[in-house]
Structure formats: structure tokens, C-alpha cells
C-alpha atoms as a PDB file:
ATOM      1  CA  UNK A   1      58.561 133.860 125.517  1.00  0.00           C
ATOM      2  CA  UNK A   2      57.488 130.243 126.590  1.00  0.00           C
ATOM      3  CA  UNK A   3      56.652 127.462 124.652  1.00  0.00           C
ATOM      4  CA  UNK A   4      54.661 124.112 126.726  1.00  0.00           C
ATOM      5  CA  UNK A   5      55.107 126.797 129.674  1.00  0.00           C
ATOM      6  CA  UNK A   6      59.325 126.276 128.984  1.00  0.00           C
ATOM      7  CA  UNK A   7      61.176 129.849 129.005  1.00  0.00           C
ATOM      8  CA  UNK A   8      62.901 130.182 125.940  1.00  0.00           C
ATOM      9  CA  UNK A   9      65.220 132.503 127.409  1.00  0.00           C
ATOM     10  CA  UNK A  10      66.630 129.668 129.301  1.00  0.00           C
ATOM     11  CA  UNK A  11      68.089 127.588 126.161  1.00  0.00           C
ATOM     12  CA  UNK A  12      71.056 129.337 125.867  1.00  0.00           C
ATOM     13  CA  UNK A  13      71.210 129.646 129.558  1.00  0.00           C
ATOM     14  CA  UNK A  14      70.943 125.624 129.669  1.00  0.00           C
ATOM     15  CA  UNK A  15      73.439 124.819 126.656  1.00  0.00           C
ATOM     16  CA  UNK A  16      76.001 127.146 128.287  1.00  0.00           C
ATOM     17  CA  UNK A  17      76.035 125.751 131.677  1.00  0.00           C
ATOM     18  CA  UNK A  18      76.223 122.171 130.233  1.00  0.00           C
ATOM     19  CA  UNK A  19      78.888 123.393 127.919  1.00  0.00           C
ATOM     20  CA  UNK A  20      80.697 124.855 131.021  1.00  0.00           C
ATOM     21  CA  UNK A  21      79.565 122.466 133.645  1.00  0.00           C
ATOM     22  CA  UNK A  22      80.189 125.937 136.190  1.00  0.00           C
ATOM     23  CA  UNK A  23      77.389 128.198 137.421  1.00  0.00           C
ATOM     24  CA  UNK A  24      80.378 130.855 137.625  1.00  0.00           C
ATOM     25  CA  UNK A  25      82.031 130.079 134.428  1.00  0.00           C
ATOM     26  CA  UNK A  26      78.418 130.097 132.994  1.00  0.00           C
ATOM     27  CA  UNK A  27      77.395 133.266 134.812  1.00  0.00           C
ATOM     28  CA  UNK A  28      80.737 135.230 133.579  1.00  0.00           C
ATOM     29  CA  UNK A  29      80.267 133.970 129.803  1.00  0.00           C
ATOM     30  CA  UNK A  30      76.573 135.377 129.565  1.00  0.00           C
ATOM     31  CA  UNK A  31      77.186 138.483 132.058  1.00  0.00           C
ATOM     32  CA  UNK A  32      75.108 137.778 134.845  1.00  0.00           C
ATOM     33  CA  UNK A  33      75.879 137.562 138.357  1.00  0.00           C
ATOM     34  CA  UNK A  34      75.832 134.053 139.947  1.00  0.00           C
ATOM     35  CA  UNK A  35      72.828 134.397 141.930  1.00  0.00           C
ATOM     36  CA  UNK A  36      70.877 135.354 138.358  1.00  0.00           C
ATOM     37  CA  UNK A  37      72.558 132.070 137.140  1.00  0.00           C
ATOM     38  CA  UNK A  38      71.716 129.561 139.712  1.00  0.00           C
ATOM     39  CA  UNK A  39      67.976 130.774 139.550  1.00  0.00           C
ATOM     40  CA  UNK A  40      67.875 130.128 135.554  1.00  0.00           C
ATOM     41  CA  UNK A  41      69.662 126.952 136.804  1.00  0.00           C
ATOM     42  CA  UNK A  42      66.869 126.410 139.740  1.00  0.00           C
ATOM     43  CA  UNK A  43      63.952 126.671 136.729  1.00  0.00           C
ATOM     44  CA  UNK A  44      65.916 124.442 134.565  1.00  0.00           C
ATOM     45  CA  UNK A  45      65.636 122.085 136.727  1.00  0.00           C
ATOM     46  CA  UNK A  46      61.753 122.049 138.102  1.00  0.00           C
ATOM     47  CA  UNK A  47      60.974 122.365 134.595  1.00  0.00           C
ATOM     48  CA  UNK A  48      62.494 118.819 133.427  1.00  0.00           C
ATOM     49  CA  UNK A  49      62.537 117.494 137.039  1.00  0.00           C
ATOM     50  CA  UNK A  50      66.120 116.771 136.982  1.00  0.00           C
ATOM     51  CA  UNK A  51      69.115 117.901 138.733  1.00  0.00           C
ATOM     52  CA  UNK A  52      70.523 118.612 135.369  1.00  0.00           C
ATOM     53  CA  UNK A  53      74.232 119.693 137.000  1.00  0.00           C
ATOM     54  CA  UNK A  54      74.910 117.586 139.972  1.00  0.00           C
ATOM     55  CA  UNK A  55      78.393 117.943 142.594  1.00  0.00           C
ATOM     56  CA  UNK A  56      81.294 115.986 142.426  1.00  0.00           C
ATOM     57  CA  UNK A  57      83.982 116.626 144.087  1.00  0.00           C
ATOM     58  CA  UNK A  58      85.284 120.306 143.184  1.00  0.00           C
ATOM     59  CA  UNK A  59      83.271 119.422 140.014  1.00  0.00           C
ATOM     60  CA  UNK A  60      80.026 119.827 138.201  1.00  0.00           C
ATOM     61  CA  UNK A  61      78.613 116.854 136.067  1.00  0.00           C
ATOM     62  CA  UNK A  62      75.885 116.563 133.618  1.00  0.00           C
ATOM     63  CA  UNK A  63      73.165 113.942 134.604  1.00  0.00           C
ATOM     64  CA  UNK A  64      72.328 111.475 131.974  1.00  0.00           C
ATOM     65  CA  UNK A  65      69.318 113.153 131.036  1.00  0.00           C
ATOM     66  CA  UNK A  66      71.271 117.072 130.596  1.00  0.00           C
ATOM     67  CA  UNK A  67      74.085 114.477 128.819  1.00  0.00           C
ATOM     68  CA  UNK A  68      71.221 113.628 125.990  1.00  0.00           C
ATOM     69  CA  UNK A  69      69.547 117.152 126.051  1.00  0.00           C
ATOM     70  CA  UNK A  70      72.990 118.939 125.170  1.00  0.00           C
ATOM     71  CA  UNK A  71      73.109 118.273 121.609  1.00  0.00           C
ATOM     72  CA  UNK A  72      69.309 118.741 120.993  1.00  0.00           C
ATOM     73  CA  UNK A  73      69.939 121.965 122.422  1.00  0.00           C
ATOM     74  CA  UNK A  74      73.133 123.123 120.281  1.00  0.00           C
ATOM     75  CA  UNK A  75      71.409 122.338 117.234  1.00  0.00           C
ATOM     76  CA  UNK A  76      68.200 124.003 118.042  1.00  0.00           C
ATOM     77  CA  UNK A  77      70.561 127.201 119.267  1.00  0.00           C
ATOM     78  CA  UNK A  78      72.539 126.822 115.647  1.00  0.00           C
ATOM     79  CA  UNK A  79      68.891 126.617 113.586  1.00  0.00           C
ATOM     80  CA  UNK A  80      68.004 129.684 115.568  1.00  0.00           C
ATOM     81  CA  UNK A  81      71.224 131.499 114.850  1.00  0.00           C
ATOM     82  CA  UNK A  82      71.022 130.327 111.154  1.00  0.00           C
ATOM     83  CA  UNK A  83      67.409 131.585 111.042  1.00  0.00           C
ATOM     84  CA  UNK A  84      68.337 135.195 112.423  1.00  0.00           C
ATOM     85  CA  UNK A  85      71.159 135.299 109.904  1.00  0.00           C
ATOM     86  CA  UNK A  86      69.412 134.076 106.501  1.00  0.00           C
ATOM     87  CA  UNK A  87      66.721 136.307 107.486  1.00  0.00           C
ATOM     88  CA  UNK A  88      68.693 139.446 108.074  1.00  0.00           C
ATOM     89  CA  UNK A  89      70.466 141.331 104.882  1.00  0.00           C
ATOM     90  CA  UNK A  90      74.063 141.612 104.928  1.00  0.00           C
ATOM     91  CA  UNK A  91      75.700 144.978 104.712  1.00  0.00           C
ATOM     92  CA  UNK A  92      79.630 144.854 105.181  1.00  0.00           C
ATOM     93  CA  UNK A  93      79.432 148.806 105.534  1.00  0.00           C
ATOM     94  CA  UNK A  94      77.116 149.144 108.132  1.00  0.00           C
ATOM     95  CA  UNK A  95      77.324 145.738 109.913  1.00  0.00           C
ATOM     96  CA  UNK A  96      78.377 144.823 113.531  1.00  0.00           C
ATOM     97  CA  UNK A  97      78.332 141.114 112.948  1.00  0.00           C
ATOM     98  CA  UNK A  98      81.248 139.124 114.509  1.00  0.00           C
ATOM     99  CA  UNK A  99      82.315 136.013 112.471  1.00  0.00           C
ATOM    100  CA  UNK A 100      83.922 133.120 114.246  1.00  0.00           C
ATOM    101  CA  UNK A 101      86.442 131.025 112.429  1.00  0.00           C
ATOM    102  CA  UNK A 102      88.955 128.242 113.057  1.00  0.00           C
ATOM    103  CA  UNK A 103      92.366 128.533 111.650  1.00  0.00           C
ATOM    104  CA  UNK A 104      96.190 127.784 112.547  1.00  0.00           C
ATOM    105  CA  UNK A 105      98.630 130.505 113.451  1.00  0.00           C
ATOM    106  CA  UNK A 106     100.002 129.677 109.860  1.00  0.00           C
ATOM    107  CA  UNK A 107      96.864 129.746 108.021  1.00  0.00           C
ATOM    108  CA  UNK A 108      96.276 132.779 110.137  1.00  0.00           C
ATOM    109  CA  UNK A 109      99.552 134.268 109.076  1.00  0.00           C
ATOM    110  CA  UNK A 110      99.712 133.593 105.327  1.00  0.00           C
ATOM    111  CA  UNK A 111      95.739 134.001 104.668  1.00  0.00           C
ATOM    112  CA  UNK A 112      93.864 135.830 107.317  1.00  0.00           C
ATOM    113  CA  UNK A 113      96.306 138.999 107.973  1.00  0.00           C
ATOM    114  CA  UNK A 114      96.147 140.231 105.110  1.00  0.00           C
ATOM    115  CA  UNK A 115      92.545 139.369 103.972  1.00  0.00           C
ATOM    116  CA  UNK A 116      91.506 140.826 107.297  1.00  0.00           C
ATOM    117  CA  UNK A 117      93.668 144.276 106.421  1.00  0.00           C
ATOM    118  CA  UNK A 118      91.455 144.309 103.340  1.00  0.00           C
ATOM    119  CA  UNK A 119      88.252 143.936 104.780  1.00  0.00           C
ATOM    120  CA  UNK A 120      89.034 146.477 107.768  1.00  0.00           C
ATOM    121  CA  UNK A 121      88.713 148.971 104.968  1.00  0.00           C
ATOM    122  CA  UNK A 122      85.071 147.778 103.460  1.00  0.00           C
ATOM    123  CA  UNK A 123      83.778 146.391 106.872  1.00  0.00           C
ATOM    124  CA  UNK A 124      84.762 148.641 109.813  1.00  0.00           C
ATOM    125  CA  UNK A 125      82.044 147.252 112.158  1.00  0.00           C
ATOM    126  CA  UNK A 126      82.869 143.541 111.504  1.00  0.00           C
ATOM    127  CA  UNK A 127      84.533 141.585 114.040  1.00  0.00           C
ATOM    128  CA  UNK A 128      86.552 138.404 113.817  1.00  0.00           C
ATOM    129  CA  UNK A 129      87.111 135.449 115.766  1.00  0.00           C
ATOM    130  CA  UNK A 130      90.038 133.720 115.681  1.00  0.00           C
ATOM    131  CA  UNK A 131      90.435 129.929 117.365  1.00  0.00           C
ATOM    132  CA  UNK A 132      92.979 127.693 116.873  1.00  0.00           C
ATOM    133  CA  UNK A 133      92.026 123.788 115.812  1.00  0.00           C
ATOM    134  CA  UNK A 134      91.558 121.352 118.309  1.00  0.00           C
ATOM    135  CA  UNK A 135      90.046 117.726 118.816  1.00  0.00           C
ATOM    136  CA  UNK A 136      86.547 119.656 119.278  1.00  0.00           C
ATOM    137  CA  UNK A 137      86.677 121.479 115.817  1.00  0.00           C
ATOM    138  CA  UNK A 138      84.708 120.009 113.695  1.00  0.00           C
ATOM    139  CA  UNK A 139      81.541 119.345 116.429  1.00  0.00           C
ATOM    140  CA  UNK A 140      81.804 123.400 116.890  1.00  0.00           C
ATOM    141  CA  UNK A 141      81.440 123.811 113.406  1.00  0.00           C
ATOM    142  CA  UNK A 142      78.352 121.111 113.807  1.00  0.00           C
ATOM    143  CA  UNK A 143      76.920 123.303 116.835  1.00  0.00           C
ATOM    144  CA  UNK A 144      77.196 126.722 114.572  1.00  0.00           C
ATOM    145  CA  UNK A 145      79.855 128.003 116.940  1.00  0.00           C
ATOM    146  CA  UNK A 146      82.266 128.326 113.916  1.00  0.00           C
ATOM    147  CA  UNK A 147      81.081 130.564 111.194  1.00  0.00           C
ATOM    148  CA  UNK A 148      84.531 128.404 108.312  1.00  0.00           C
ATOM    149  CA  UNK A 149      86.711 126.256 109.507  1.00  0.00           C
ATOM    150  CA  UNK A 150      90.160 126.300 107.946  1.00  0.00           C
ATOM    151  CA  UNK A 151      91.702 123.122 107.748  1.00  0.00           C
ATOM    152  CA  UNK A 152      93.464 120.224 105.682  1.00  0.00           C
ATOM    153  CA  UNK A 153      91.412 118.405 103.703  1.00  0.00           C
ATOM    154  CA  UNK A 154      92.066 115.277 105.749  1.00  0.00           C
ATOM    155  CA  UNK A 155      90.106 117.070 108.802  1.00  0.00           C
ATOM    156  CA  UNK A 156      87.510 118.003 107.098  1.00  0.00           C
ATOM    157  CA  UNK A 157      83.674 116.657 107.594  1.00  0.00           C
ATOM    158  CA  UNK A 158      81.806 114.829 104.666  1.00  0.00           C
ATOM    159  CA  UNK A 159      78.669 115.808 105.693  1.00  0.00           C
ATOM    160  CA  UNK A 160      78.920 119.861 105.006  1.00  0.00           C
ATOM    161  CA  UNK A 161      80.094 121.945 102.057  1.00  0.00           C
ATOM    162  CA  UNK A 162      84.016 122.533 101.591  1.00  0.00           C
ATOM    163  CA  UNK A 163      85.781 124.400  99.323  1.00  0.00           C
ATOM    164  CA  UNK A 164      89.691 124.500  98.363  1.00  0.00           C
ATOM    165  CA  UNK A 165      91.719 127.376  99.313  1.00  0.00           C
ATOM    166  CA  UNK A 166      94.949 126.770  97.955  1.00  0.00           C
ATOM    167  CA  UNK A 167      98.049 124.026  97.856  1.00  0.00           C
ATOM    168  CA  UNK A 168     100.973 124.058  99.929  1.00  0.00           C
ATOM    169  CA  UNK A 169     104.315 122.746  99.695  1.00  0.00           C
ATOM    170  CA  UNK A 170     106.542 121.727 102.864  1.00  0.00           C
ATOM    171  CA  UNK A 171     110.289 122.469 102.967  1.00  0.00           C
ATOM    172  CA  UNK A 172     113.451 121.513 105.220  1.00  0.00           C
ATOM    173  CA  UNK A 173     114.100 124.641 107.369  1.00  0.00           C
ATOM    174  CA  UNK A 174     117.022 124.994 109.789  1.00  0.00           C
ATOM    175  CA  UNK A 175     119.286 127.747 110.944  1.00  0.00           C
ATOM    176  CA  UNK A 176     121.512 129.262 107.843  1.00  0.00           C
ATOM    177  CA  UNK A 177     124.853 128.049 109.258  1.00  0.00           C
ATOM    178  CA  UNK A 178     123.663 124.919 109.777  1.00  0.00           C
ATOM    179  CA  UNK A 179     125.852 122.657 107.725  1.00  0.00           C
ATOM    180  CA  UNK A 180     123.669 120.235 106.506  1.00  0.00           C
ATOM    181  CA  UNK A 181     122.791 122.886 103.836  1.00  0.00           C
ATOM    182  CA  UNK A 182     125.817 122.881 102.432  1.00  0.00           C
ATOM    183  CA  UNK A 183     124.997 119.515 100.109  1.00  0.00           C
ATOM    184  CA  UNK A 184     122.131 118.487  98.950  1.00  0.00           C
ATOM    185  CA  UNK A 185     120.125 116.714 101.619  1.00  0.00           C
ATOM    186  CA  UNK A 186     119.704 113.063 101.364  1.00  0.00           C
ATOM    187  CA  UNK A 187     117.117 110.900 103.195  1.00  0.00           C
ATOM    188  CA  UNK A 188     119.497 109.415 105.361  1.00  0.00           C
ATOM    189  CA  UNK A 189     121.078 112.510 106.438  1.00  0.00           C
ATOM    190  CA  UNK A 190     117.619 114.226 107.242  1.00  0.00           C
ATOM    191  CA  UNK A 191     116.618 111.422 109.265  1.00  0.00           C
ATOM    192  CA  UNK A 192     119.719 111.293 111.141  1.00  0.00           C
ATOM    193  CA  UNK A 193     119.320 114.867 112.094  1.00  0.00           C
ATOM    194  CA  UNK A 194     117.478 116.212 115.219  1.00  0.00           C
ATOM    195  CA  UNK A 195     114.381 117.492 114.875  1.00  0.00           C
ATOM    196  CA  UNK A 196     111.472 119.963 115.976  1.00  0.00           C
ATOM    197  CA  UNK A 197     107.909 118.553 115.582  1.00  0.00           C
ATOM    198  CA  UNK A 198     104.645 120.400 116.450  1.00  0.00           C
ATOM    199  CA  UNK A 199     101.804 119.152 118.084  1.00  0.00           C
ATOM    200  CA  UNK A 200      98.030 121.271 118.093  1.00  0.00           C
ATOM    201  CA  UNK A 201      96.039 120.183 121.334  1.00  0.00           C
ATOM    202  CA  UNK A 202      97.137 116.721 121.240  1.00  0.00           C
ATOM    203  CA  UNK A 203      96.127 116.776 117.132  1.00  0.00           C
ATOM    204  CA  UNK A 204      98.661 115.003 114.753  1.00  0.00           C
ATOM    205  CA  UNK A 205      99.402 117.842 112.054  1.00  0.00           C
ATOM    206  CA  UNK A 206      99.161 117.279 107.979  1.00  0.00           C
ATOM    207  CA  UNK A 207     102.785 116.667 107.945  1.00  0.00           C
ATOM    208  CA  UNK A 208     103.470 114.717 110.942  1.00  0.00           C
ATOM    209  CA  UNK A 209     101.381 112.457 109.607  1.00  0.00           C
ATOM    210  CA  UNK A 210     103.146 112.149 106.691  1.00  0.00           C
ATOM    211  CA  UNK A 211     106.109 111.506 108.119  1.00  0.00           C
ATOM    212  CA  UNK A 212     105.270 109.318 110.509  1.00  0.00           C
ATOM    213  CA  UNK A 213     104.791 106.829 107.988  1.00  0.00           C
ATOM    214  CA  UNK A 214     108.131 107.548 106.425  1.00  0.00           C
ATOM    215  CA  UNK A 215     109.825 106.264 109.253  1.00  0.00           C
ATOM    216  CA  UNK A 216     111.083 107.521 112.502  1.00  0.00           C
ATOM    217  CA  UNK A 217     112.937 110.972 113.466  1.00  0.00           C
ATOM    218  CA  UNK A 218     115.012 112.164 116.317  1.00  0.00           C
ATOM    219  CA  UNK A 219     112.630 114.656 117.683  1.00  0.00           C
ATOM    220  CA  UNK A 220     114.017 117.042 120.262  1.00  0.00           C
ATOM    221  CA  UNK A 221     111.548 120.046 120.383  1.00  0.00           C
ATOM    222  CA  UNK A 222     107.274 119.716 120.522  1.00  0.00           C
ATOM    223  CA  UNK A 223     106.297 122.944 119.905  1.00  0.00           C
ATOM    224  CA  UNK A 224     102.556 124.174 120.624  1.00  0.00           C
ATOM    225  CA  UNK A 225     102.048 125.950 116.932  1.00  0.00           C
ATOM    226  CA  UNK A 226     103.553 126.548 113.845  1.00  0.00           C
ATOM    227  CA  UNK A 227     104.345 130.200 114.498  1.00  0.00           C
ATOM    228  CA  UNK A 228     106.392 128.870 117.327  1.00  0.00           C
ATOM    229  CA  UNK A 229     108.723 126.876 115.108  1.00  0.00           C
ATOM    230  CA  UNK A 230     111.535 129.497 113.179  1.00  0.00           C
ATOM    231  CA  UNK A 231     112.153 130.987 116.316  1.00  0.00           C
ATOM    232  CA  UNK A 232     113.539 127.623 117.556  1.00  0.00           C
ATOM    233  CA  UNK A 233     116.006 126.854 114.536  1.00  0.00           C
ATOM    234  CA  UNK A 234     119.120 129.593 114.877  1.00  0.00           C
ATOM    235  CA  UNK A 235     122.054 128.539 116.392  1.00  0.00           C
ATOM    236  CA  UNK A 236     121.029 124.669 116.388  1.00  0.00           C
ATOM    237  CA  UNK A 237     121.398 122.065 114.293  1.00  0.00           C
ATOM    238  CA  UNK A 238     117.761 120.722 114.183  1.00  0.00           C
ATOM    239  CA  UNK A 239     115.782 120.579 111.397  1.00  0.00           C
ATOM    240  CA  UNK A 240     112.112 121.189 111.248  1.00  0.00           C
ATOM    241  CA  UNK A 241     109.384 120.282 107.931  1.00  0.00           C
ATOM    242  CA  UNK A 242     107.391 123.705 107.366  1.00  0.00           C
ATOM    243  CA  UNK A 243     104.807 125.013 104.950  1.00  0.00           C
ATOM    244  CA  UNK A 244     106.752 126.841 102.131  1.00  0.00           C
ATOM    245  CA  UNK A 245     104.862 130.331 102.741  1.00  0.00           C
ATOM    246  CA  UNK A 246     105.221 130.365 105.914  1.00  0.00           C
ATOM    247  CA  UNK A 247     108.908 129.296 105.710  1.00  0.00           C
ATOM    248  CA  UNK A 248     109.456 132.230 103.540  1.00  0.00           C
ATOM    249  CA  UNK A 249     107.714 134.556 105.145  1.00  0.00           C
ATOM    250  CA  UNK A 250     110.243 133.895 108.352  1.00  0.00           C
ATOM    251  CA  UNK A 251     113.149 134.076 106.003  1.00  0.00           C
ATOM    252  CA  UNK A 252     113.098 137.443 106.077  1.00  0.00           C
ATOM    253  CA  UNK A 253     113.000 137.663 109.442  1.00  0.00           C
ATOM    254  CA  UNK A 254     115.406 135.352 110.937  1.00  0.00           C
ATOM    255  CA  UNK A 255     118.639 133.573 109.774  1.00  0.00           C
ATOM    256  CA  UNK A 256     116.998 130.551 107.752  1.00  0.00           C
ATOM    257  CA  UNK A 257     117.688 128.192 105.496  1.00  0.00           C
ATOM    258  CA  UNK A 258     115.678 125.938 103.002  1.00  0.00           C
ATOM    259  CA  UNK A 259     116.174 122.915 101.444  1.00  0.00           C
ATOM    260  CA  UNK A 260     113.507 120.575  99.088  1.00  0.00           C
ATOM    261  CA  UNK A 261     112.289 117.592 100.907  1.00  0.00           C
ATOM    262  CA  UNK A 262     114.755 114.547  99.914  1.00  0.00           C
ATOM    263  CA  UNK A 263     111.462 112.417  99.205  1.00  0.00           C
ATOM    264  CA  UNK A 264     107.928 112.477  97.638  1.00  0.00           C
ATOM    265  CA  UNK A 265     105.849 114.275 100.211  1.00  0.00           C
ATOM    266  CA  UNK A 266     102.138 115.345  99.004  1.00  0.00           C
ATOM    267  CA  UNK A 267     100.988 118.483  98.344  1.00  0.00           C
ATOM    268  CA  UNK A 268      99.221 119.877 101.057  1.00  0.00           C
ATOM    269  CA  UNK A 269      94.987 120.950 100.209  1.00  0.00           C
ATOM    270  CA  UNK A 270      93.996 123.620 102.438  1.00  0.00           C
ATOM    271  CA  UNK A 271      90.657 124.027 102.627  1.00  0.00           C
ATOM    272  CA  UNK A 272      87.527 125.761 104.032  1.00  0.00           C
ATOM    273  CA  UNK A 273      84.629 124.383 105.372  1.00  0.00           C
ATOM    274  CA  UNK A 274      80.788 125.890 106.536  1.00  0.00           C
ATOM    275  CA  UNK A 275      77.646 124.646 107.937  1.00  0.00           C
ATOM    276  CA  UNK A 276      74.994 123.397 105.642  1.00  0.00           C
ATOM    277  CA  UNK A 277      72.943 126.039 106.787  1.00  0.00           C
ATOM    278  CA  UNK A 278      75.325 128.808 106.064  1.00  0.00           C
ATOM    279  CA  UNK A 279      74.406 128.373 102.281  1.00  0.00           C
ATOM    280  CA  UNK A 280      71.991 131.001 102.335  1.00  0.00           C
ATOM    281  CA  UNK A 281      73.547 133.184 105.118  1.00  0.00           C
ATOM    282  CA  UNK A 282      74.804 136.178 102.947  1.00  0.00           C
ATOM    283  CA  UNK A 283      77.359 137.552 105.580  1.00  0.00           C
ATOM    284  CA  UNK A 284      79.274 134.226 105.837  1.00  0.00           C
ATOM    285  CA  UNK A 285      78.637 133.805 101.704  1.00  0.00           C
ATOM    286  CA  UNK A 286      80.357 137.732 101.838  1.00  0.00           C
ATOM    287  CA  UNK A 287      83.169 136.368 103.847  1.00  0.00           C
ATOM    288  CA  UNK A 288      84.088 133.112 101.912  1.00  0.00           C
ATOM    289  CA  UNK A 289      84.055 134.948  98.662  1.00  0.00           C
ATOM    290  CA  UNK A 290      86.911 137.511  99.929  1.00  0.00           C
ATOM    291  CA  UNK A 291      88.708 134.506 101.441  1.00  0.00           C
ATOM    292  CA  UNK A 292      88.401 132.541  98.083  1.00  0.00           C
ATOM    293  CA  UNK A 293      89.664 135.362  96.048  1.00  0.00           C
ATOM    294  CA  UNK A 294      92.869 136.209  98.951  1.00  0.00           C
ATOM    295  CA  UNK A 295      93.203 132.378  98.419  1.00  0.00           C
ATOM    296  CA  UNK A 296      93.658 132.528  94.516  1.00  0.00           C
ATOM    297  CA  UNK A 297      95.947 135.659  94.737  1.00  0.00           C
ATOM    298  CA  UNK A 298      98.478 133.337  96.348  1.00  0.00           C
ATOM    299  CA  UNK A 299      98.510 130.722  94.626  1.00  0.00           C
END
């Protein structure tokens, strides 16, 4: 197919290589050998008389005309896949479809195992894509490459549809002999106590930021996700601010304790967010609707 003599085939060809800035990490993404991808690569280029990918170093780097074609081309790849879904009926029976969404390891843990244990049974053929959040969240969910995106409300865009999942409380966990359980836990004692803190790809979390503004901690531990966290806490002192599911969901698992937060801290608004031009995609409408109703279950 060609359109102004340009091969359509090579759009996705062109957004993945300037999304990979690799003729091998391109080729191995779409399948083809690298010979097949530096030809597509090679008619890229005499088509819009640029180098598009140029060497540097060990490197590839996007001219300055591939830098402005890049999101032209993600959106016009999103429209397309938006098109093909809207225009296709949805069948969770008989469907092959694979959803992509963005979500935590606790989200993930509280939400999506069991919703996804549920849906095994109506939807056999569906597949589902899990990512953690990162700094580039939100402008995959702009480029269609996320289907929802699972977040706080604070991370959230304005300029696409949201809904609210459910509220969650934060607790004080530690390990059960820990003996700063044994009274009630004061501010003063909580700050003077060590602490682990998580960090997602260099992201400040709902309730760092919180706390941040409460004043400083003795932080000891960064860990990488919130999953990582309860294993950390027996036999130590250190203290650690969790979501309350996922605090009790470890509870029965490992020695823990759990204590109220010794100040006001805000309720937490999970929510979930899609693509304007999801609206009228009935397979992502199917899959919000089961995560709404898992959502309401818990609360």
C-alpha cells in the first residue's frame, strides 16, 4: 500500500527504529533479520531525503527532521490502531486481543491478580500486558501503547478520561518484634526511626511525596517496588509507610506489624485512565468495566 508513492508498511518500521534508535533492537522487536531492517531503513531514508538515524559513537541518533516526524508518526500509528479496534466487535470468548496496561506491583497485587483469575475463565484467548510506571507513562498512554493506565490521581493527564478505582489508606509497617509497636507511635518517635523508602524509575511515589513535606526521615533502604518492601522489615528495626491492602495482604505472610500513621496523611485515589479514543473501543470498554466492578468489591 503507498500513499504520495510512501510505503505504508514502513510507518511502523520508521516509529520503531526511532523509538529504538538500533537497526538490531528494531529488527528483533518486529522479527526481521537486520539486513530486512536496514533496507526498510535505506527507503526511509531516499523517501524523505534524510539520514533519519545517523552514528555516534557506539550510538544511533535521530536527525532533527526523524526528531519532529516521531510524534506525527505515533499518533498516526495510535489513530490506526484505534480505527482497527472501534471497527472490530469485541468477543471476550473468542478473542486473541492482548491489552497493555500500566500498573505497580501493588496495584498489580491487590487489583489485577485476581481480576485477571476472573477473566481467565470468560476470556481464554486474551492476553495481558503488564508494565510498571515510569517517567514515560503517561506519553505511552498518549502514543496508544497503553490500553489503562493505573495510577494516583496526582499522575494522571487532564486531557483524557479517568475514572476512580478505589481509596487507599497507608499504615506504619515494621517487623512484629520490633518494639516501637509496643506504644502507640508518636510523630517524634516515627521520625526518629530508620526507614525504607521506595523509589519507581527515578518517580517520587504518592506517599513519598507526602512525606516529604512532613519533614525529613532517616532513610536506610531505596527499594525498586512496593512488592520489594515486607520482605525487608523482619529482624530490623526500620519502619516503612505502605498501602493498607497490601500491608495486609503480607501480614499473612511474614512476621508484620501495623500501626496508624501518628499524623493526618490523605487518602490515597487510585485511579484509571484511557485514551480519548478508547471511548468507543468495546474490548478496552469490556476491560474497564470488570476492573471497575473488582475495584468496588474492595472497597
Amino acid at each position: 500500500m503507498r500513499f504520495k508513492r510512501f510505503d505504508l508498511n514502513l510507518l511502523l518500521a520508521l516509529h520503531v527504529l526511532l523509538k529504538e534508535q538500533s537497526v538490531s533492537r528494531a529488527a528483533r522487536q518486529l522479527n526481521l533479520s537486520q539486513p530486512a531492517m536496514s533496507a526498510a531503513l535505506g527507503r526511509i531514508r531516499e523517501y524523505f531525503n534524510d539520514p533519519i538515524l545517523v552514528p555516534y559513537g557506539k550510538k544511533m541518533l535521530p536527525t532533527a527532521h526523524a526528531q519532529g516526524l516521531a510524534p506525527v508518526v505515533a499518533q498516526l500509528l495510535a489513530d490506526i490502531d484505534s480505527l482497527v479496534s472501534a471497527s472490530t466487535r469485541f468477543d471476550p470468548a473468542t478473542s486473541q486481543r492482548t491489552f497493555r496496561v500500566c500498573a505497580s506491583d501493588y496495584v498489580t497485587t491487590v487489583l489485577l491478580a485476581p481480576l485477571l483469575a476472573d477473566l481467565a475463565k470468560q476470556a481464554p484467548g486474551v492476553r495481558i500486558e503488564v508494565s510498571a510506571p515510569d517517567d514515560e507513562a503517561l506519553g505511552k498512554l498518549e502514543q496508544g501503547e497503553t490500553d489503562l493506565l493505573l495510577v494516583p490521581e496526582s499522575f494522571i493527564s487532564k486531557d483524557h478520561p479517568s475514572k476512580l478505582l478505589f481509596e487507599e489508606r497507608h499504615v506504619v509497617v515494621g517487623c512484629k518484634k520490633n518494639p516501637i509497636f509496643r506504644a502507640p507511635l508518636t510523630p517524634e518517635r516515627f521520625f526518629a526511626a530508620s526507614h525504607i523508602a521506595v523509589t519507581l524509575s527515578h518517580m517520587q511515589t504518592f506517599a513519598e511525596e507526602q512525606l516529604r513535606a512532613l519533614g525529613p526521615r532517616r532513610i536506610e533502604v531505596v527499594a525498586p517496588s512496593f512488592l520489594a518492601v515486607p520482605w525487608m522489615l523482619p529482624n530490623t528495626h526500620r519502619l516503612a509507610v505502605m498501602h493498607e491492602r497490601l500491608a495486609r495482604i503480607m501480614m499473612k505472610k511474614l512476621p508484620l506489624a501495623i500501626a496508624p500513621l501518628p499524623f493526618p496523611f490523605p487518602l490515597m485515589r487510585e485511579m484509571t485512565q484511557y485514551h480519548t479514543t478508547r471511548e468507543t473501543d468495546d474490548g478496552v470498554q469490556w476491560l474497564l468495566k470488570h476492573m471497575l466492578a473488582h475495584a468496588a468489591a474492595m472497597r
